[in-house]
N, C-alpha and C. Protein backbone atom coordinates (compact mmCIF):
# COMPACT_ATOMS: atom_id res chain seq x y z
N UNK A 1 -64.11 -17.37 -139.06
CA UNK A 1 -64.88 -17.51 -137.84
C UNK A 1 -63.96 -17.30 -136.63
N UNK A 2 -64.70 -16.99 -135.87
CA UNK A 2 -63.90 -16.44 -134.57
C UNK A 2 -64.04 -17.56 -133.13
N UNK A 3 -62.95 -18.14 -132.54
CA UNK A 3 -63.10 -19.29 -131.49
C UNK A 3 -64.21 -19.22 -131.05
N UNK A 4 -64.76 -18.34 -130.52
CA UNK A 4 -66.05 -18.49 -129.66
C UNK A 4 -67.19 -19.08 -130.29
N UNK A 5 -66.95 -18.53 -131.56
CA UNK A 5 -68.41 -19.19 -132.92
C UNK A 5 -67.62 -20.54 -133.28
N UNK A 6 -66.27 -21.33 -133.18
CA UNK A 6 -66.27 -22.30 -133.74
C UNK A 6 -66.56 -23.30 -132.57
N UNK A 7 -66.71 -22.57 -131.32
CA UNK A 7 -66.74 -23.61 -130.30
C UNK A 7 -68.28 -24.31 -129.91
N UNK A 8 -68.88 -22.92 -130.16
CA UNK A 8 -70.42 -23.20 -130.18
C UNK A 8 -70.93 -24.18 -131.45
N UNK A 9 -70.02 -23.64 -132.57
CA UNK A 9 -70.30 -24.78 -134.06
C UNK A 9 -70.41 -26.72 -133.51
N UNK A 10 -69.09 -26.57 -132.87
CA UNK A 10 -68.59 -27.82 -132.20
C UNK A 10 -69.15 -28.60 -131.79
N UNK A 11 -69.71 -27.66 -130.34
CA UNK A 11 -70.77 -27.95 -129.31
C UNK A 11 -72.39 -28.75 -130.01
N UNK A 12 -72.59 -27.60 -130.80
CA UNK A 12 -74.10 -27.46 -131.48
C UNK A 12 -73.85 -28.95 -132.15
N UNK A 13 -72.63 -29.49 -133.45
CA UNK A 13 -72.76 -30.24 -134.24
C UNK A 13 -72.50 -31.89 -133.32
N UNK A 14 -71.73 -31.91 -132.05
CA UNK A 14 -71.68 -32.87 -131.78
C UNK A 14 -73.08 -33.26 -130.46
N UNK A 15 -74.36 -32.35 -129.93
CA UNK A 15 -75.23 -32.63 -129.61
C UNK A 15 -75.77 -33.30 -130.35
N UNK A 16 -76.43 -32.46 -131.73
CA UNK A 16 -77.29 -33.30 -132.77
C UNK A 16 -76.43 -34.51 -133.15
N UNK A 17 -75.46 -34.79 -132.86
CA UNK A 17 -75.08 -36.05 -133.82
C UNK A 17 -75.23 -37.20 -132.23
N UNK A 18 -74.52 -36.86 -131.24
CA UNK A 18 -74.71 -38.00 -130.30
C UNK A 18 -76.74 -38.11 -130.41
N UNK A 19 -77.13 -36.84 -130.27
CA UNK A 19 -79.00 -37.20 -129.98
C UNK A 19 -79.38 -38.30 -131.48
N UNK A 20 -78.98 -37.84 -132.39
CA UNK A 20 -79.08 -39.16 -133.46
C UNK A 20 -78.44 -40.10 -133.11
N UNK A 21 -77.91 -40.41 -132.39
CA UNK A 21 -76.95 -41.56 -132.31
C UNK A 21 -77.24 -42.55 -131.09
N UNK A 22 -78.05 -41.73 -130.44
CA UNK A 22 -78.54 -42.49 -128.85
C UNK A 22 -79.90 -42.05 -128.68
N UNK A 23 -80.78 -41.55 -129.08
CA UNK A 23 -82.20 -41.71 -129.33
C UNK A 23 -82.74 -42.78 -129.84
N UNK A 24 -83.39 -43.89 -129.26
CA UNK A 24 -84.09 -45.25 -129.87
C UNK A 24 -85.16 -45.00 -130.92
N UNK A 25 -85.72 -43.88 -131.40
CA UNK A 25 -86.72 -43.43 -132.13
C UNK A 25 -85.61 -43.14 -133.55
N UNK A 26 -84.32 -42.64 -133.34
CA UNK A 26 -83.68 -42.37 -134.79
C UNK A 26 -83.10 -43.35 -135.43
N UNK A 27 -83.65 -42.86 -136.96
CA UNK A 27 -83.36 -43.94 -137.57
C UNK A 27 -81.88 -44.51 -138.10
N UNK A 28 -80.85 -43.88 -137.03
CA UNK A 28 -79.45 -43.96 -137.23
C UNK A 28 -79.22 -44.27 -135.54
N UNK A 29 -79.97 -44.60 -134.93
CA UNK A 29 -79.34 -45.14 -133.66
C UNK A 29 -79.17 -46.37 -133.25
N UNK A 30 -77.74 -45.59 -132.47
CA UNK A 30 -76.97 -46.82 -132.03
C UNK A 30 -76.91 -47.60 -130.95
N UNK A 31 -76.38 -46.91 -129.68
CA UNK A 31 -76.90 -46.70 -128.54
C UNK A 31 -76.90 -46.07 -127.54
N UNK A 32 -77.89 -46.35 -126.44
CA UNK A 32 -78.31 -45.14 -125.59
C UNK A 32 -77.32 -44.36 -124.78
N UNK A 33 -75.88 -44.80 -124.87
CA UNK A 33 -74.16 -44.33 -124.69
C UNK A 33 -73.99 -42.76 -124.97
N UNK A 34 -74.54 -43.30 -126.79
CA UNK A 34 -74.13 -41.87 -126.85
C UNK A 34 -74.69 -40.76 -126.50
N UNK A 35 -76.08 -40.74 -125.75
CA UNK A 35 -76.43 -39.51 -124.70
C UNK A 35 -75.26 -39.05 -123.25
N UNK A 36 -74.38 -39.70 -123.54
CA UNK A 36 -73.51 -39.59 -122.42
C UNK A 36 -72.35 -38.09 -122.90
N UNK A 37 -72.31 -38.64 -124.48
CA UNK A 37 -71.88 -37.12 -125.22
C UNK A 37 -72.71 -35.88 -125.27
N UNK A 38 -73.58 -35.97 -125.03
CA UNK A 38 -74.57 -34.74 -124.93
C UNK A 38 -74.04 -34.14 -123.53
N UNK A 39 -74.61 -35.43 -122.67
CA UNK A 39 -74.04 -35.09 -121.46
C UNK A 39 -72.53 -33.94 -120.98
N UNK A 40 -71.88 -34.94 -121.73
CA UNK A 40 -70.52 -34.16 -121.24
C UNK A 40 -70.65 -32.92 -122.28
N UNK A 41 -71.05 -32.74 -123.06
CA UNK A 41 -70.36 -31.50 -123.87
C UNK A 41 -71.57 -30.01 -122.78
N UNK A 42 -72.63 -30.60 -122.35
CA UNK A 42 -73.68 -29.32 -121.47
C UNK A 42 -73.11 -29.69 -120.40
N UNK A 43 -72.23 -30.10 -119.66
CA UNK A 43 -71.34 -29.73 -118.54
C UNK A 43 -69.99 -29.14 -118.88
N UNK A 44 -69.49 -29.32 -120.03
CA UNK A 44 -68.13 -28.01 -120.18
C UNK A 44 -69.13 -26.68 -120.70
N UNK A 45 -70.14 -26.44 -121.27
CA UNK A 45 -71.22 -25.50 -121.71
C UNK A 45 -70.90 -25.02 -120.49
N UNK A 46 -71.44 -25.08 -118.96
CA UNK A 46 -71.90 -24.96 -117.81
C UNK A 46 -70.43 -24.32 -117.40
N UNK A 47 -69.85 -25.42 -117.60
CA UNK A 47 -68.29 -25.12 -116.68
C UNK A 47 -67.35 -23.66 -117.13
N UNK A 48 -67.75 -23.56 -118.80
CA UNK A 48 -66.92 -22.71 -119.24
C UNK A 48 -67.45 -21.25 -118.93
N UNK A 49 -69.12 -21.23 -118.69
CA UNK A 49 -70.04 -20.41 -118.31
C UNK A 49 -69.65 -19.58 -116.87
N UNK A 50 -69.58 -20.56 -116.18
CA UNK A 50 -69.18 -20.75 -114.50
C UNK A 50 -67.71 -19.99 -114.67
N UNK A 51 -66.45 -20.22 -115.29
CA UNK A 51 -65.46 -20.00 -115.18
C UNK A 51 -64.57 -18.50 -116.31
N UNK A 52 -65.33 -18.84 -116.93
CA UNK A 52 -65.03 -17.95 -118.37
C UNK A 52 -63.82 -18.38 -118.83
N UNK A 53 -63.78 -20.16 -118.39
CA UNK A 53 -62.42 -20.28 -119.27
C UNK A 53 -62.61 -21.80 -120.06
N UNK A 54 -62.50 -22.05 -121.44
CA UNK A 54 -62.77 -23.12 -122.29
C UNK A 54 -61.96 -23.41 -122.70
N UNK A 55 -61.66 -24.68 -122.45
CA UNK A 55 -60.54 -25.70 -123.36
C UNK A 55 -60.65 -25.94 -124.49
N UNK A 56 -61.78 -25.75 -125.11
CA UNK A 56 -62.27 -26.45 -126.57
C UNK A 56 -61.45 -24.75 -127.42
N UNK A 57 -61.71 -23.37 -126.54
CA UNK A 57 -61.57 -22.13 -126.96
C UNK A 57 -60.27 -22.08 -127.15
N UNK A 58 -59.04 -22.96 -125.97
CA UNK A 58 -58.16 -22.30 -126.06
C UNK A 58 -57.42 -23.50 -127.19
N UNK A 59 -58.20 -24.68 -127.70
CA UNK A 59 -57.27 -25.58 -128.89
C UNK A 59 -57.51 -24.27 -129.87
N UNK A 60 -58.81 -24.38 -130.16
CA UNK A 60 -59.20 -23.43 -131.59
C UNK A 60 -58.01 -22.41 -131.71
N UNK A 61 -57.94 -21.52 -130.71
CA UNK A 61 -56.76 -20.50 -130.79
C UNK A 61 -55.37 -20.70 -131.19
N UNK A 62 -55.30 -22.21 -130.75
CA UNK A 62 -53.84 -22.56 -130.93
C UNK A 62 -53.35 -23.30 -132.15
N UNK A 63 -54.96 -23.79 -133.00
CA UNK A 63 -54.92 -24.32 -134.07
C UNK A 63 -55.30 -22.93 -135.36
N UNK A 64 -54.88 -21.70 -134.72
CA UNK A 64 -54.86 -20.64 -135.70
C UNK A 64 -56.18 -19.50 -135.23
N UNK A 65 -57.26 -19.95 -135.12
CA UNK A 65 -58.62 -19.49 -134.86
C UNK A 65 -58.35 -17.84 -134.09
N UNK A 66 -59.06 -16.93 -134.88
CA UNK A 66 -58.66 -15.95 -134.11
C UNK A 66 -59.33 -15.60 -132.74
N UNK A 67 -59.27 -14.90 -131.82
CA UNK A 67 -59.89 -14.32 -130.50
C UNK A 67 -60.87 -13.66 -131.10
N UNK A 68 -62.45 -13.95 -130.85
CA UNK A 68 -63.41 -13.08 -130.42
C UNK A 68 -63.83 -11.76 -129.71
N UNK A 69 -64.10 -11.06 -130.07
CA UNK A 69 -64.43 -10.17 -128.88
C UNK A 69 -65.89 -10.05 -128.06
């Protein structure tokens, strides 16, 4: 996989897990906190959008992950 697809993997897997985790309707929630992780991960979404530059992009790279095109 290529940084850009592991960052979106990232992104994608830690929404669904904070929305299970801070939704009062799931049956694995904890509390309403962890919408604060949703939060922050659709403002680096935004930021990296805005800037064309991602921190989450440039660990992956440095932890081996190759460049996207």
């Amino acid at each position: 996989m290529t940084s850009w697809q592991l960052v979106r993997l990232v992104a994608g897997s830690l929404i669904l897990m904070s929305l299970a985790l801070g939704i009062p309707g799931s049956p694995i929630f904890v509390s309403q906190w962890w919408l604060a992780v949703t939060a922050f991960v659709g403002v680096n979404l935004l930021q990296s959008a805005l800037t064309k530059w991602c921190l989450m992009e440039t660990i992956m790279r440095k932890l081996g992950a190759r460049a996207g095109t």
